[in-house]
Protein backbone atom coordinates (compact mmCIF):
# COMPACT_ATOMS: atom_id res chain seq x y z
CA UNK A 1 84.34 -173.22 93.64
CA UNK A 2 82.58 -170.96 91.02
CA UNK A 3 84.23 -167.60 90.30
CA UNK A 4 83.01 -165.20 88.20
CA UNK A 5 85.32 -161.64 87.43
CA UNK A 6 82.78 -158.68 86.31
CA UNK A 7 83.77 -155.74 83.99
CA UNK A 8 80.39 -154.03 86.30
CA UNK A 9 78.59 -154.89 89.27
CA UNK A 10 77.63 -157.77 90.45
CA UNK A 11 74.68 -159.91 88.77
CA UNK A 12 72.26 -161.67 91.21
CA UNK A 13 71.41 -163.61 87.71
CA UNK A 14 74.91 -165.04 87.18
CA UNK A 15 74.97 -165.51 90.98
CA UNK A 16 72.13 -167.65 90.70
CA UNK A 17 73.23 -169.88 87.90
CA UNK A 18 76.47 -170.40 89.55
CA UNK A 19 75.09 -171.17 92.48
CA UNK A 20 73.10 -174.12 90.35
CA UNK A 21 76.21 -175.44 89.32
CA UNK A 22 77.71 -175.74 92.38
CA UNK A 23 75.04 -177.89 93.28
CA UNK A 24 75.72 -180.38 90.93
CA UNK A 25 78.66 -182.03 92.70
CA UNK A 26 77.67 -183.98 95.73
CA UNK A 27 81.05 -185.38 96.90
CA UNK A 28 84.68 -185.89 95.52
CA UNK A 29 86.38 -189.04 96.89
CA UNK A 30 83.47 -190.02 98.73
CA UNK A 31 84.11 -186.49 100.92
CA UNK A 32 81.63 -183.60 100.88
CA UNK A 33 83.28 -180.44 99.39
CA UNK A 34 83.93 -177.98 102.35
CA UNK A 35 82.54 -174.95 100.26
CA UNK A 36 80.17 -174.82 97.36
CA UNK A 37 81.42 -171.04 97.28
CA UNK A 38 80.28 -168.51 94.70
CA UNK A 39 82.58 -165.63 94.09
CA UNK A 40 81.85 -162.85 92.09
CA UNK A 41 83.86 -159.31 92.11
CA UNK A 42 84.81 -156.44 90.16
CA UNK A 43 86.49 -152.91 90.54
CA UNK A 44 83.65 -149.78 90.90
CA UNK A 45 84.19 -147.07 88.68
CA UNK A 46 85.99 -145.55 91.43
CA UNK A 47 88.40 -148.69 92.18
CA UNK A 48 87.00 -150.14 95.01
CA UNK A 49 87.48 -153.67 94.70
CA UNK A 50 83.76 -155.06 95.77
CA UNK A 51 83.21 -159.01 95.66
CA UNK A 52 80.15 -161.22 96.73
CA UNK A 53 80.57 -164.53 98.21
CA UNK A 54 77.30 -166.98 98.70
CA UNK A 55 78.02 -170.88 100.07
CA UNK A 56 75.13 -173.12 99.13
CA UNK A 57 74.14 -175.59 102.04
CA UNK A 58 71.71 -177.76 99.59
CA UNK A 59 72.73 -180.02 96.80
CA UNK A 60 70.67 -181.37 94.18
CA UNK A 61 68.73 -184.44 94.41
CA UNK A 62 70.65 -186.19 91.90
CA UNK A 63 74.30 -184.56 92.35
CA UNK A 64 77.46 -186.03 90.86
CA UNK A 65 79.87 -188.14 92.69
CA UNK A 66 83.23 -187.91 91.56
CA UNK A 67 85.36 -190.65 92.48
């Protein structure tokens, strides 16, 4: 899992390159991960907690395995 905590809103960039990362890793014990997840949140200016969540289905071509 990726998490990223925001003093502003949410960045589709950082999203993004997150999202790469969580790519990277294939399997962990010979077991797929159940989530790739992405988190990203912050509080608005008026205190509403707001938070975006993106699972990537793909991995790369070349991922890690970790044994």
């Amino acid at each position: 899992m990726e998490s990223k905590g925001r003093g502003d809103a949410i960045s589709n960039e950082t999203q993004d390159k997150a999202k790469k990362r969580t790519r990277k890793l294939r399997k962990v014990a010979g077991i797929f991960p159940a989530l790739r997840a992405v988190i990203q949140s912050y509080f608005s200016s008026t205190g509403v907690f707001r938070s975006k969540i993106t699972d990537p289905i793909e991995f790369d071509e070349m991922p890690l395995t970790l044994e």
